[in-house]
PDB file of N, CA and C in Angstrom:
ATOM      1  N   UNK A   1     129.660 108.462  90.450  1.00  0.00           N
ATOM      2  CA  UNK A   1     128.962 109.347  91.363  1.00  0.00           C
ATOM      3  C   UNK A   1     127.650 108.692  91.785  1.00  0.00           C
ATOM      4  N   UNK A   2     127.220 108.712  92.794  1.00  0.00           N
ATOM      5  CA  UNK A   2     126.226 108.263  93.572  1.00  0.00           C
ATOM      6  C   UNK A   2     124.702 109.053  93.581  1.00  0.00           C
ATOM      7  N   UNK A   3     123.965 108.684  93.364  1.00  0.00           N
ATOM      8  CA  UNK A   3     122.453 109.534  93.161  1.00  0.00           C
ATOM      9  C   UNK A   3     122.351 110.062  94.739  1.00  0.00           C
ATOM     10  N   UNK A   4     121.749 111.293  94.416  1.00  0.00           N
ATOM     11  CA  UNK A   4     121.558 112.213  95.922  1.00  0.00           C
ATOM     12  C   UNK A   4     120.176 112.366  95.564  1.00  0.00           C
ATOM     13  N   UNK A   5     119.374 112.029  96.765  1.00  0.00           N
ATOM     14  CA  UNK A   5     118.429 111.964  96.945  1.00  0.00           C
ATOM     15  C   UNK A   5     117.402 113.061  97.693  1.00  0.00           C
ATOM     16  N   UNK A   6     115.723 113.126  97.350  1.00  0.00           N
ATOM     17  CA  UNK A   6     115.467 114.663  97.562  1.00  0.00           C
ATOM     18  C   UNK A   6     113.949 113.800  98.164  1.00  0.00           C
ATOM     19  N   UNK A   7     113.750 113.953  99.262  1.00  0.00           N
ATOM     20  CA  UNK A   7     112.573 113.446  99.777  1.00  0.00           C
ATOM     21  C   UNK A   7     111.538 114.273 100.337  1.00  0.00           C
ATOM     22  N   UNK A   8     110.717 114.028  99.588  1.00  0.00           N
ATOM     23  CA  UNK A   8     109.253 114.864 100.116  1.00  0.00           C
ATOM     24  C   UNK A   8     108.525 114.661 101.068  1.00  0.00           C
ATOM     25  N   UNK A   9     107.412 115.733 101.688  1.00  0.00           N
ATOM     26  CA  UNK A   9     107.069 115.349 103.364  1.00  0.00           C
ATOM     27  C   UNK A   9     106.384 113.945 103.371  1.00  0.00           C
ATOM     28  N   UNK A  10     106.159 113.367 102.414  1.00  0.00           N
ATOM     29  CA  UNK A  10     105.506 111.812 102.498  1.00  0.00           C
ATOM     30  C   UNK A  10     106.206 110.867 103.074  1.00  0.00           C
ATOM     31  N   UNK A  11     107.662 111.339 103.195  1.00  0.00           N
ATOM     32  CA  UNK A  11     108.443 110.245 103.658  1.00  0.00           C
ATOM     33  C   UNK A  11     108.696 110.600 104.575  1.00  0.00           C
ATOM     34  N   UNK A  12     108.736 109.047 105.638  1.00  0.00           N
ATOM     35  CA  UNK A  12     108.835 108.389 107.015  1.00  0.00           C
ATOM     36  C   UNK A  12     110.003 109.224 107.807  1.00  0.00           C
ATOM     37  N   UNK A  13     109.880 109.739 108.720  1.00  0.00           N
ATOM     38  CA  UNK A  13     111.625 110.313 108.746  1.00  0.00           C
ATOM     39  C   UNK A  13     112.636 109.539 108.915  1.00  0.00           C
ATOM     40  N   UNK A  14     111.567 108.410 109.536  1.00  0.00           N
ATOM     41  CA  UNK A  14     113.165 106.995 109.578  1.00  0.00           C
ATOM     42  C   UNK A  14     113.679 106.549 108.937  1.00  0.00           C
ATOM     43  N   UNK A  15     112.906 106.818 107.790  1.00  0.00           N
ATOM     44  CA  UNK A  15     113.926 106.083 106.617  1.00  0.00           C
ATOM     45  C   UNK A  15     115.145 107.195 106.338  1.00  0.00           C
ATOM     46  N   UNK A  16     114.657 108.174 106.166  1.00  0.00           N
ATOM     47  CA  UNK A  16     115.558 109.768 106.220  1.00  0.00           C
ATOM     48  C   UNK A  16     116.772 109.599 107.055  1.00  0.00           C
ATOM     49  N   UNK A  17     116.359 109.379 108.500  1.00  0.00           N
ATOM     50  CA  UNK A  17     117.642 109.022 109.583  1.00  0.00           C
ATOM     51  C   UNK A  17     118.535 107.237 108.876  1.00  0.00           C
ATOM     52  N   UNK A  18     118.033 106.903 108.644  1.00  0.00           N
ATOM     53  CA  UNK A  18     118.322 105.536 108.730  1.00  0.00           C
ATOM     54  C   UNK A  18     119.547 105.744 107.458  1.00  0.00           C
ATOM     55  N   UNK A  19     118.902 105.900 105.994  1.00  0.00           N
ATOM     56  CA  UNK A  19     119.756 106.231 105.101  1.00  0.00           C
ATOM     57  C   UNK A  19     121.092 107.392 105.335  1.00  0.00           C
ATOM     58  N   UNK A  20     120.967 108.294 106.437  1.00  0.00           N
ATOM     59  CA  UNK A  20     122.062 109.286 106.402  1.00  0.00           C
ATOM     60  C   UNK A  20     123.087 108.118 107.603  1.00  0.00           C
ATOM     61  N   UNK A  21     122.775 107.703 108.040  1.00  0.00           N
ATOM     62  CA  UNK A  21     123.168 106.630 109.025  1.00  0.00           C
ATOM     63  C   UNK A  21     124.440 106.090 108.349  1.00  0.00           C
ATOM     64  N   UNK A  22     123.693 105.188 106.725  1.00  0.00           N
ATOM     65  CA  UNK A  22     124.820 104.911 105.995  1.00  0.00           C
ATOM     66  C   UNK A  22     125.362 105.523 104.920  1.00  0.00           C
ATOM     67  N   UNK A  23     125.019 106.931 105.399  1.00  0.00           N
ATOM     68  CA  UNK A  23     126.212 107.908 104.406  1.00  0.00           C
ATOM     69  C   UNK A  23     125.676 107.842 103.054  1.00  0.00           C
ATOM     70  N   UNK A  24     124.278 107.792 103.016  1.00  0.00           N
ATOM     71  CA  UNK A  24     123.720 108.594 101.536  1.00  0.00           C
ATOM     72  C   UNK A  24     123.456 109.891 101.580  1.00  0.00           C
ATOM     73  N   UNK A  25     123.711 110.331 100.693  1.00  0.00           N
ATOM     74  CA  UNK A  25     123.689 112.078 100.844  1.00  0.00           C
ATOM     75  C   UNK A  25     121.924 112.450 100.493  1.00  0.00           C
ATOM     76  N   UNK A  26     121.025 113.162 101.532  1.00  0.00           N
ATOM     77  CA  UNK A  26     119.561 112.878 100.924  1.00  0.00           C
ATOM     78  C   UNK A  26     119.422 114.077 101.734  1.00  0.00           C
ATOM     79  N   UNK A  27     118.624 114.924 101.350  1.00  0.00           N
ATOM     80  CA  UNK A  27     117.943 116.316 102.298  1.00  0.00           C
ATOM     81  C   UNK A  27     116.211 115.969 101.903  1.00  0.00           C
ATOM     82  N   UNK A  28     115.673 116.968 102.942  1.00  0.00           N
ATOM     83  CA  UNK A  28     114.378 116.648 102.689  1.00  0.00           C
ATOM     84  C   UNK A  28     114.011 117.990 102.098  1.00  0.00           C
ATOM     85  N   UNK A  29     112.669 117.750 101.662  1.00  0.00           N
ATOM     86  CA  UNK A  29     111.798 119.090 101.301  1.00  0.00           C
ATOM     87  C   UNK A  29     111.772 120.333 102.356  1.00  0.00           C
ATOM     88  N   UNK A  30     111.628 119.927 103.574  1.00  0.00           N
ATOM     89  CA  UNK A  30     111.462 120.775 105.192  1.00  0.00           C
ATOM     90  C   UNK A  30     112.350 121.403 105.387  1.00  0.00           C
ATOM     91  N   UNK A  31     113.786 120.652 104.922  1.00  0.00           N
ATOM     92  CA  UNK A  31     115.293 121.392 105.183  1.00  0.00           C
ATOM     93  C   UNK A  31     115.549 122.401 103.796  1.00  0.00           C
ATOM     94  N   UNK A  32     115.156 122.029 102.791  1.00  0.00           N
ATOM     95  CA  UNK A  32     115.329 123.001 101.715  1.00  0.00           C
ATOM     96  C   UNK A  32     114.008 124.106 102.061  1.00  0.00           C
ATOM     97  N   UNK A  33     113.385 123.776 102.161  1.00  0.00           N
ATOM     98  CA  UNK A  33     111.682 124.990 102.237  1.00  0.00           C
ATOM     99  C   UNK A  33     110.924 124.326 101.301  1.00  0.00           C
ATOM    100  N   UNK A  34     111.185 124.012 100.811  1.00  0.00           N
ATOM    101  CA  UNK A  34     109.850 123.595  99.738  1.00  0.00           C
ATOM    102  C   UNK A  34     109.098 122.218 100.003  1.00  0.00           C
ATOM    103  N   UNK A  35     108.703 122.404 101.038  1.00  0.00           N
ATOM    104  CA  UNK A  35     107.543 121.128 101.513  1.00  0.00           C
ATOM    105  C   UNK A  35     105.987 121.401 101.234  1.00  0.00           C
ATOM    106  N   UNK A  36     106.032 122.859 100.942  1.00  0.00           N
ATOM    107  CA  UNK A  36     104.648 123.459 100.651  1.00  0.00           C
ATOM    108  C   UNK A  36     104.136 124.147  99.395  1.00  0.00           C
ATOM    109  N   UNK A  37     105.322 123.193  98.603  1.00  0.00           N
ATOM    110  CA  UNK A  37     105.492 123.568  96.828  1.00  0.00           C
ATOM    111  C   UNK A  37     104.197 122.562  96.424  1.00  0.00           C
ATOM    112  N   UNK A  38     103.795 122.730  94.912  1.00  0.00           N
ATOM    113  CA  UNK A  38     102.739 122.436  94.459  1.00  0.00           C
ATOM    114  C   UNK A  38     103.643 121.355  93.796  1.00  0.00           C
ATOM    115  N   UNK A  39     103.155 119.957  93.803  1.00  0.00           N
ATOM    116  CA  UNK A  39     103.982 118.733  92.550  1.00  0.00           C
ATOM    117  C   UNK A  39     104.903 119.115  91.253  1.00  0.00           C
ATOM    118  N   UNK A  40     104.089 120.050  90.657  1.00  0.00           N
ATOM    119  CA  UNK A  40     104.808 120.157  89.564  1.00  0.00           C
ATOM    120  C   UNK A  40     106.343 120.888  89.737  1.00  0.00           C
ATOM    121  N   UNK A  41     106.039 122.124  90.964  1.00  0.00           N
ATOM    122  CA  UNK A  41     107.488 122.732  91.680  1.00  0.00           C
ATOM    123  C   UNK A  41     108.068 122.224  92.433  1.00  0.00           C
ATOM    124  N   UNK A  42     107.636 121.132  93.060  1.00  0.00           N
ATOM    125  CA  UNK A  42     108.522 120.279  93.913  1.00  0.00           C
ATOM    126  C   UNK A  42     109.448 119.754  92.792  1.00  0.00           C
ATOM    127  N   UNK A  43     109.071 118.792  91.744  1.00  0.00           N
ATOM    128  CA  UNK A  43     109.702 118.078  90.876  1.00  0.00           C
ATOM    129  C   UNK A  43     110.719 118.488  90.032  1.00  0.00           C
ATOM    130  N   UNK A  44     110.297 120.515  89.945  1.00  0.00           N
ATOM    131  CA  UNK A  44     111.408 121.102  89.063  1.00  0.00           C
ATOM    132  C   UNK A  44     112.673 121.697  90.616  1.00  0.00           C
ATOM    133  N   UNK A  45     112.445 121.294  91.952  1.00  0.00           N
ATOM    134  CA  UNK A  45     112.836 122.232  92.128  1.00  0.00           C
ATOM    135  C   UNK A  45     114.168 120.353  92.830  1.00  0.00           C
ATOM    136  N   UNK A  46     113.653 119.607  92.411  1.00  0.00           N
ATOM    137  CA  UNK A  46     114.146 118.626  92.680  1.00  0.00           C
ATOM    138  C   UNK A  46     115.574 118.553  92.249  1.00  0.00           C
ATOM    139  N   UNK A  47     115.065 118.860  90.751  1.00  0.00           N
ATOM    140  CA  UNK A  47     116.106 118.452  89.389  1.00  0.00           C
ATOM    141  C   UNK A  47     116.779 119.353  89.405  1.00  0.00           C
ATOM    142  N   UNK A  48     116.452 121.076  89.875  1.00  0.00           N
ATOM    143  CA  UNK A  48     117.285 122.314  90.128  1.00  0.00           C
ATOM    144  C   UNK A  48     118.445 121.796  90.867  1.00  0.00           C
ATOM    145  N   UNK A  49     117.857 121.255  92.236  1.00  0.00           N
ATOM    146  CA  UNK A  49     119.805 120.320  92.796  1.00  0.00           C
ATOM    147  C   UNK A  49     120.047 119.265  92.150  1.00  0.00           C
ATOM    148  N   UNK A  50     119.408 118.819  91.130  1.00  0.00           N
ATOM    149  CA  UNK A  50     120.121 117.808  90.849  1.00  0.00           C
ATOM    150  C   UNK A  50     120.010 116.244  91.410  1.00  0.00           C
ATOM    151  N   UNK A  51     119.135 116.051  92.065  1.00  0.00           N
ATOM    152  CA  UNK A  51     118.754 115.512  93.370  1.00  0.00           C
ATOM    153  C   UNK A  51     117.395 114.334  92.964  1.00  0.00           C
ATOM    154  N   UNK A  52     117.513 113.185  92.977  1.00  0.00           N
ATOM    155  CA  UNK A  52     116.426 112.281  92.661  1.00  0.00           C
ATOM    156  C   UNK A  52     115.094 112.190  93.535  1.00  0.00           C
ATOM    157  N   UNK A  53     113.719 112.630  93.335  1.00  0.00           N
ATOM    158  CA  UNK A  53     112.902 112.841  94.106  1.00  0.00           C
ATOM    159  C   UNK A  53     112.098 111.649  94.704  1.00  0.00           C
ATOM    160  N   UNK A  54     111.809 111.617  95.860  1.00  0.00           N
ATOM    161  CA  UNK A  54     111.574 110.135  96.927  1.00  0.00           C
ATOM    162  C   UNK A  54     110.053 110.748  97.124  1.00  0.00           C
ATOM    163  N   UNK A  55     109.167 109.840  96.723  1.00  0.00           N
ATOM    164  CA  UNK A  55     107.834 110.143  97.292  1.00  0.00           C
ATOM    165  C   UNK A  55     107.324 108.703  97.966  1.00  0.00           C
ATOM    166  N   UNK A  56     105.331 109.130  97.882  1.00  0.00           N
ATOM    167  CA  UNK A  56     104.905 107.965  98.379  1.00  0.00           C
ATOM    168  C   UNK A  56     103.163 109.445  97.492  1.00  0.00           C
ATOM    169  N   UNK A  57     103.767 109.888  97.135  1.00  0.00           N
ATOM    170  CA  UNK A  57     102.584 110.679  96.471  1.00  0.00           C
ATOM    171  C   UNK A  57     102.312 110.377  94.644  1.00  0.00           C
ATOM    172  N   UNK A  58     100.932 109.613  94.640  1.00  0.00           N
ATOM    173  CA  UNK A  58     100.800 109.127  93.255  1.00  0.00           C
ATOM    174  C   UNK A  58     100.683 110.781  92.448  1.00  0.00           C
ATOM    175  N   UNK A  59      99.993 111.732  93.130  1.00  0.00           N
ATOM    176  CA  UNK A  59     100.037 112.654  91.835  1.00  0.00           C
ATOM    177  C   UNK A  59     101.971 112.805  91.149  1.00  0.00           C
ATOM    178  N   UNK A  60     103.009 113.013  92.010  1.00  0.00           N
ATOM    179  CA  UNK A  60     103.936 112.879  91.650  1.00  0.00           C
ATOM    180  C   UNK A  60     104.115 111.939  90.448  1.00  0.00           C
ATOM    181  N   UNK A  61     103.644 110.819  90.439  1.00  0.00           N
ATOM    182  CA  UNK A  61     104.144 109.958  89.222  1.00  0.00           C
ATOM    183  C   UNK A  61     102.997 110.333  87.844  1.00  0.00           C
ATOM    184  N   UNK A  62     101.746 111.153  88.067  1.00  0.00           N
ATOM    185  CA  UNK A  62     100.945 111.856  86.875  1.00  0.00           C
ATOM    186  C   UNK A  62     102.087 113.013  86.604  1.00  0.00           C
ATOM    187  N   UNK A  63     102.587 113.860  87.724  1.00  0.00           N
ATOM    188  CA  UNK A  63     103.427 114.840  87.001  1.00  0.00           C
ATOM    189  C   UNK A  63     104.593 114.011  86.082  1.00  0.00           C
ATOM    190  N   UNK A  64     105.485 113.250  86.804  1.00  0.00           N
ATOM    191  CA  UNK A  64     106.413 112.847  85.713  1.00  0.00           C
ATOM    192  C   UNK A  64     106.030 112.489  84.940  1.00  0.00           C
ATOM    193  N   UNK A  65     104.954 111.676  84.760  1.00  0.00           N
ATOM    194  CA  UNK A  65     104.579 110.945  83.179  1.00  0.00           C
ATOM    195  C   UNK A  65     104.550 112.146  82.122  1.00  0.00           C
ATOM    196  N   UNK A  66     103.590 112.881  82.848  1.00  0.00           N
ATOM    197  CA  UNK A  66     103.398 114.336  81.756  1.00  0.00           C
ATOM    198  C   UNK A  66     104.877 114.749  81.383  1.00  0.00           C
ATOM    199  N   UNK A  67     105.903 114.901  82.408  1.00  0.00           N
ATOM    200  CA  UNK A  67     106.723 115.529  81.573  1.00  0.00           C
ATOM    201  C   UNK A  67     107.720 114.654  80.869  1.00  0.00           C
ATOM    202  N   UNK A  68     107.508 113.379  81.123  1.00  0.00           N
ATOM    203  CA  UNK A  68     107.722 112.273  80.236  1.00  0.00           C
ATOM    204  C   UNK A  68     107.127 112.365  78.808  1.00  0.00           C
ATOM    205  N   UNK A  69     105.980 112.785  78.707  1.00  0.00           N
ATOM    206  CA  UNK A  69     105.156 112.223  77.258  1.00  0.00           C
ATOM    207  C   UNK A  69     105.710 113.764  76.841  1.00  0.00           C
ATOM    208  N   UNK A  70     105.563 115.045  77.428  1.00  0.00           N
ATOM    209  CA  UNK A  70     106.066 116.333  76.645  1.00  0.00           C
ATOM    210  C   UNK A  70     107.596 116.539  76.623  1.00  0.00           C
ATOM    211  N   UNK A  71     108.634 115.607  76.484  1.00  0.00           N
ATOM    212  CA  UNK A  71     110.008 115.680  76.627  1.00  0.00           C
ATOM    213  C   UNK A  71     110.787 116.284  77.511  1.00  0.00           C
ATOM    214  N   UNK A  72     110.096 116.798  78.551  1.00  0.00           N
ATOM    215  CA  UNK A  72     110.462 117.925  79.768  1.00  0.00           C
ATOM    216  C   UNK A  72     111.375 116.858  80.424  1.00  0.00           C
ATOM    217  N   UNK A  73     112.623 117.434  80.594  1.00  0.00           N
ATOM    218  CA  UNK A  73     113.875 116.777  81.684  1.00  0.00           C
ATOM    219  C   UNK A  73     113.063 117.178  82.912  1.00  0.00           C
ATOM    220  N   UNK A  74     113.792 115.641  83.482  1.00  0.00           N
ATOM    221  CA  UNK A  74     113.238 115.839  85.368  1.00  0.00           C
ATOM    222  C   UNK A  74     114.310 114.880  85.728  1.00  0.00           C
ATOM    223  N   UNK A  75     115.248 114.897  86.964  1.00  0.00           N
ATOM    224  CA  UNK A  75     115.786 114.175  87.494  1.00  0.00           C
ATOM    225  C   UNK A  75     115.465 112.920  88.163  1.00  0.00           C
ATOM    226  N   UNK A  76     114.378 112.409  88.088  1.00  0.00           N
ATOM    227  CA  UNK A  76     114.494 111.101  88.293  1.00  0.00           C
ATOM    228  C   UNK A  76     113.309 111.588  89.704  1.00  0.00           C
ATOM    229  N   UNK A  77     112.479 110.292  89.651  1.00  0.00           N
ATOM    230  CA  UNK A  77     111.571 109.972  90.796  1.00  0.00           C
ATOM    231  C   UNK A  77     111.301 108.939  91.245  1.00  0.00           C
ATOM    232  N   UNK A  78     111.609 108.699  92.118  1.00  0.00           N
ATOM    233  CA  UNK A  78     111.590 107.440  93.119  1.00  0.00           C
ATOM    234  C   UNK A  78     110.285 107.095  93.855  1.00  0.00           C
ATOM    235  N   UNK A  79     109.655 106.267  93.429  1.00  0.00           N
ATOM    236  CA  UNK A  79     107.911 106.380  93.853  1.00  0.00           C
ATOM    237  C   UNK A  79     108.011 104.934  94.518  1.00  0.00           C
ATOM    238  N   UNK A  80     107.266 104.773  96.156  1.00  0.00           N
ATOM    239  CA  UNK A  80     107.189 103.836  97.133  1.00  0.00           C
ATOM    240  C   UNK A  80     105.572 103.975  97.239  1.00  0.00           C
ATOM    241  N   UNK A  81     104.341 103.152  96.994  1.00  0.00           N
ATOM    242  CA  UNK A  81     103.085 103.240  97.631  1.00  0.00           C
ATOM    243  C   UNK A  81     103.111 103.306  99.355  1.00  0.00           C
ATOM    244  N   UNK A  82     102.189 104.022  99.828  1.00  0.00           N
ATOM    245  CA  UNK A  82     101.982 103.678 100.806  1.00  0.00           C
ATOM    246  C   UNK A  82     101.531 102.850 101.544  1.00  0.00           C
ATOM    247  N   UNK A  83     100.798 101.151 100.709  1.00  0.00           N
ATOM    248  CA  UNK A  83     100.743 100.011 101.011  1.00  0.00           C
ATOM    249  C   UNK A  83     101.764  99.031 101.057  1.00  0.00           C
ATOM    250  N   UNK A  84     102.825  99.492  99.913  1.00  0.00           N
ATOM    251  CA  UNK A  84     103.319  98.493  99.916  1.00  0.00           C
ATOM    252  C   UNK A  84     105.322  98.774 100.659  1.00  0.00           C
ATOM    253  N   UNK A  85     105.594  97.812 101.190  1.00  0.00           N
ATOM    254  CA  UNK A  85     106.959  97.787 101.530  1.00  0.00           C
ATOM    255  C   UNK A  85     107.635  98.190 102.795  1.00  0.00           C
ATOM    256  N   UNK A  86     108.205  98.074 103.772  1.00  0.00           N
ATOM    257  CA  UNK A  86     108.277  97.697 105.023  1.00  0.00           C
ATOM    258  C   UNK A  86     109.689  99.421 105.157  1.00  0.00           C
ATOM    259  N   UNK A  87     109.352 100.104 106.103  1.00  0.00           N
ATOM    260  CA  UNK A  87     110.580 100.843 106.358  1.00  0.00           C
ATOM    261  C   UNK A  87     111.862 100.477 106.158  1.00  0.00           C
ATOM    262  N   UNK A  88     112.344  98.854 106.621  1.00  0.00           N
ATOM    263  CA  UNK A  88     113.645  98.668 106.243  1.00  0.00           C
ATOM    264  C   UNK A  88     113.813  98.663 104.887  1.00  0.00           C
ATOM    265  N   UNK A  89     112.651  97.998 104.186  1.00  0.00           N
ATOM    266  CA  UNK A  89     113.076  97.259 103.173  1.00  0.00           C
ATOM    267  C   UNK A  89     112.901  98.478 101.929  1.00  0.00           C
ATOM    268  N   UNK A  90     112.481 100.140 102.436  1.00  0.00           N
ATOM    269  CA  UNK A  90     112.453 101.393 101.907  1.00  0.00           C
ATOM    270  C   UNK A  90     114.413 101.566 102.229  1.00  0.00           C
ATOM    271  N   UNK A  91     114.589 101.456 102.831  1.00  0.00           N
ATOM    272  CA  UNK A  91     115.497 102.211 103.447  1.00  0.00           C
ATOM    273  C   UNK A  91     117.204 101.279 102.615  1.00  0.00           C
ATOM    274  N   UNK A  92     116.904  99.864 102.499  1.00  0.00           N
ATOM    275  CA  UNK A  92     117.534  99.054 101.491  1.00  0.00           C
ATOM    276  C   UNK A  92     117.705  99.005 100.461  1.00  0.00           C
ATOM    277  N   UNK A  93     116.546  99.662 100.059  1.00  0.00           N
ATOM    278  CA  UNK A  93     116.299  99.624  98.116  1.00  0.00           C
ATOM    279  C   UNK A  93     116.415 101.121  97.998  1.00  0.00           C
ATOM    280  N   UNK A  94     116.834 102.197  98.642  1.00  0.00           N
ATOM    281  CA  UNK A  94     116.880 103.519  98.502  1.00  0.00           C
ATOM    282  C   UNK A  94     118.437 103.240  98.299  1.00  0.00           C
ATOM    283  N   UNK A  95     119.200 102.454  99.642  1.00  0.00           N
ATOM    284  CA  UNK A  95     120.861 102.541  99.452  1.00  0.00           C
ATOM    285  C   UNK A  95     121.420 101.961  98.431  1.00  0.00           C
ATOM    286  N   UNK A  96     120.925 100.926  98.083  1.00  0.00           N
ATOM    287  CA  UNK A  96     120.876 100.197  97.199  1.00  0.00           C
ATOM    288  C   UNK A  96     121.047 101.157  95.647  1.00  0.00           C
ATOM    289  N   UNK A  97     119.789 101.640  95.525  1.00  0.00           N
ATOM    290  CA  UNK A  97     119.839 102.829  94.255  1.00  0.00           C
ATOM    291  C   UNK A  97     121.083 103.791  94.160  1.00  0.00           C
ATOM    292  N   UNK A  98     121.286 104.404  95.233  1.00  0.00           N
ATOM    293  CA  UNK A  98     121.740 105.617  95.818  1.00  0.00           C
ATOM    294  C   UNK A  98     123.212 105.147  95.291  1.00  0.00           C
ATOM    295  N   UNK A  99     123.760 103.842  96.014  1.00  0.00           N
ATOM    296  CA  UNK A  99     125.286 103.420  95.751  1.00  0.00           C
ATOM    297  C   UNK A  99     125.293 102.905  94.274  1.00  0.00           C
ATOM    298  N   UNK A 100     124.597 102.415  93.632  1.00  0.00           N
ATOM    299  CA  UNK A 100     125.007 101.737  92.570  1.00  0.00           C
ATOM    300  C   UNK A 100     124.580 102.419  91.297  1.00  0.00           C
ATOM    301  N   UNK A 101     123.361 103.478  91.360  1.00  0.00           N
ATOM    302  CA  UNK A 101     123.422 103.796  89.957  1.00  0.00           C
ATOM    303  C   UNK A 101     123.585 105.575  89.530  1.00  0.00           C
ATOM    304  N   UNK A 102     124.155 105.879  88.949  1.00  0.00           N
ATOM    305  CA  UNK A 102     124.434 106.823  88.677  1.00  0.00           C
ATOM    306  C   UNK A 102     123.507 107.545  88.098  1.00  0.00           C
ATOM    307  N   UNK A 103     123.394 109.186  88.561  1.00  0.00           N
ATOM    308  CA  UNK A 103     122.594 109.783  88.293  1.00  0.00           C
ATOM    309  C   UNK A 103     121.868 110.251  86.896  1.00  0.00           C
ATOM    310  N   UNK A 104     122.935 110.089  85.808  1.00  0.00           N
ATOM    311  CA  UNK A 104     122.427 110.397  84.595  1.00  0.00           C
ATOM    312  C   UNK A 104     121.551 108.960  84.164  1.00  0.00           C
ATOM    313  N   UNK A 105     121.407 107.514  84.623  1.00  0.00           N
ATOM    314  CA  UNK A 105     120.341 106.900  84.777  1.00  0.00           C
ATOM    315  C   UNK A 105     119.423 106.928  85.132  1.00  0.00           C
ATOM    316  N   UNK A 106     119.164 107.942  85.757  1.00  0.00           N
ATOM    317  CA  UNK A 106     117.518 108.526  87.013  1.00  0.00           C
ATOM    318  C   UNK A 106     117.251 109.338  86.075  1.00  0.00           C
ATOM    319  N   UNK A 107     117.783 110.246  85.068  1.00  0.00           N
ATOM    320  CA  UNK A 107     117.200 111.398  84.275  1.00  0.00           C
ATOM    321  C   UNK A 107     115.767 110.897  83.396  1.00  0.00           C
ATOM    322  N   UNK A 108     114.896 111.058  83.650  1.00  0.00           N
ATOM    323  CA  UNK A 108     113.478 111.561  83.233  1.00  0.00           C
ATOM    324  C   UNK A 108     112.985 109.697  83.189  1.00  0.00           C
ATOM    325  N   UNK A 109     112.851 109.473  84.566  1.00  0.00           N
ATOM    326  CA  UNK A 109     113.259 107.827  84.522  1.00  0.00           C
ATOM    327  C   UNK A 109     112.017 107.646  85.861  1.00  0.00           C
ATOM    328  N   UNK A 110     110.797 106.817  85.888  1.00  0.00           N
ATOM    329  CA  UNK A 110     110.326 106.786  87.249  1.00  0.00           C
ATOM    330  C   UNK A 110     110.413 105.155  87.817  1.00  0.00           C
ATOM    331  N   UNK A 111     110.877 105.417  89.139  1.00  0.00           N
ATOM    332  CA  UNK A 111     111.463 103.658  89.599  1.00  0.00           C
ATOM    333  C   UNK A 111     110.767 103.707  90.717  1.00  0.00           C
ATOM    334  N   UNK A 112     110.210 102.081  90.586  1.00  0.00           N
ATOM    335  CA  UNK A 112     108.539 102.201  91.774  1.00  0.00           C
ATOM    336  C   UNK A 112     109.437 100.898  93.010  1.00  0.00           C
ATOM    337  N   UNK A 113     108.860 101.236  94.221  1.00  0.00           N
ATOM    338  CA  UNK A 113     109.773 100.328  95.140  1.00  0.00           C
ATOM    339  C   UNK A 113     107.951  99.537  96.055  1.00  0.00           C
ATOM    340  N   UNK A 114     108.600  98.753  96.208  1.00  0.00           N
ATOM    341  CA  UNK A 114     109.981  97.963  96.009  1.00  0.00           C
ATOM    342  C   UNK A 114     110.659  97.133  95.024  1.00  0.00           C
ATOM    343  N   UNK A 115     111.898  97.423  94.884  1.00  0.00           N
ATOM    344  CA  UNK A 115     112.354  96.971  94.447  1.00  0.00           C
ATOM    345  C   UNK A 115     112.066  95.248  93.732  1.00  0.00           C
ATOM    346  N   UNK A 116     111.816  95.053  92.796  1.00  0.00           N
ATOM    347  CA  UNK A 116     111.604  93.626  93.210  1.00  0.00           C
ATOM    348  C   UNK A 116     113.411  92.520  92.700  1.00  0.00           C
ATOM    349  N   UNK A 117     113.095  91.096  93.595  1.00  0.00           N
ATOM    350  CA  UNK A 117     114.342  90.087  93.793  1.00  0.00           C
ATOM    351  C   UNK A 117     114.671  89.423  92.739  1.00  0.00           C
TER     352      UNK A 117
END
């Protein structure tokens, strides 16, 4: 099974279009409603679908740590800076994830992009 992906308003919409393009299954925060959730409810409401969370927001990676160090399950967060890494090369290392690793590998797991070669 393929990781489904849950992207918050930080992300580009092109990468959003670009990835459904090649048939990764990804909704955003805007299409579910919760774009105007507080970090810590975005992150639970992530793991509620089941769904690996796509930011470019560092408080996101203070929430997971916390619920990293207090044993709290979270489905997985996918953290991109906003300095670093080129739209395609977001949009490569997202399909990339998406096709090859399975979701019970993303569980309470934070993976920073880009990717490195």
């Amino acid at each position: 099974m393929s990781l489904q992906l849950f992207m918050d308003h930080h992300i580009d919409g092109r990468i959003t279009r670009a990835l459904r393009n090649r048939l990764v299954n990804v909704i955003t925060a805007e299409e579910d409603g919760s774009d105007r959730l507080p970090d810590p409810q975005l992150l639970s409401r992530s793991t509620e679908l089941g769904r690996v969370l796509v930011s470019r927001d560092v408080d996101l990676i203070i929430e997971a740590s916390a619920r990293l160090s207090r044993g709290d399950f979270f489905a997985g967060l996918i953290y991109g800076s906003q300095l670093s890494g080129s739209i395609g090369r977001s949009v490569y290392d997202l399909e990339l994830l998406s096709t090859c690793c399975d979701p019970a590998e993303f569980h309470n797991h934070i993976e920073f992009l880009p990717l490195r070669e």
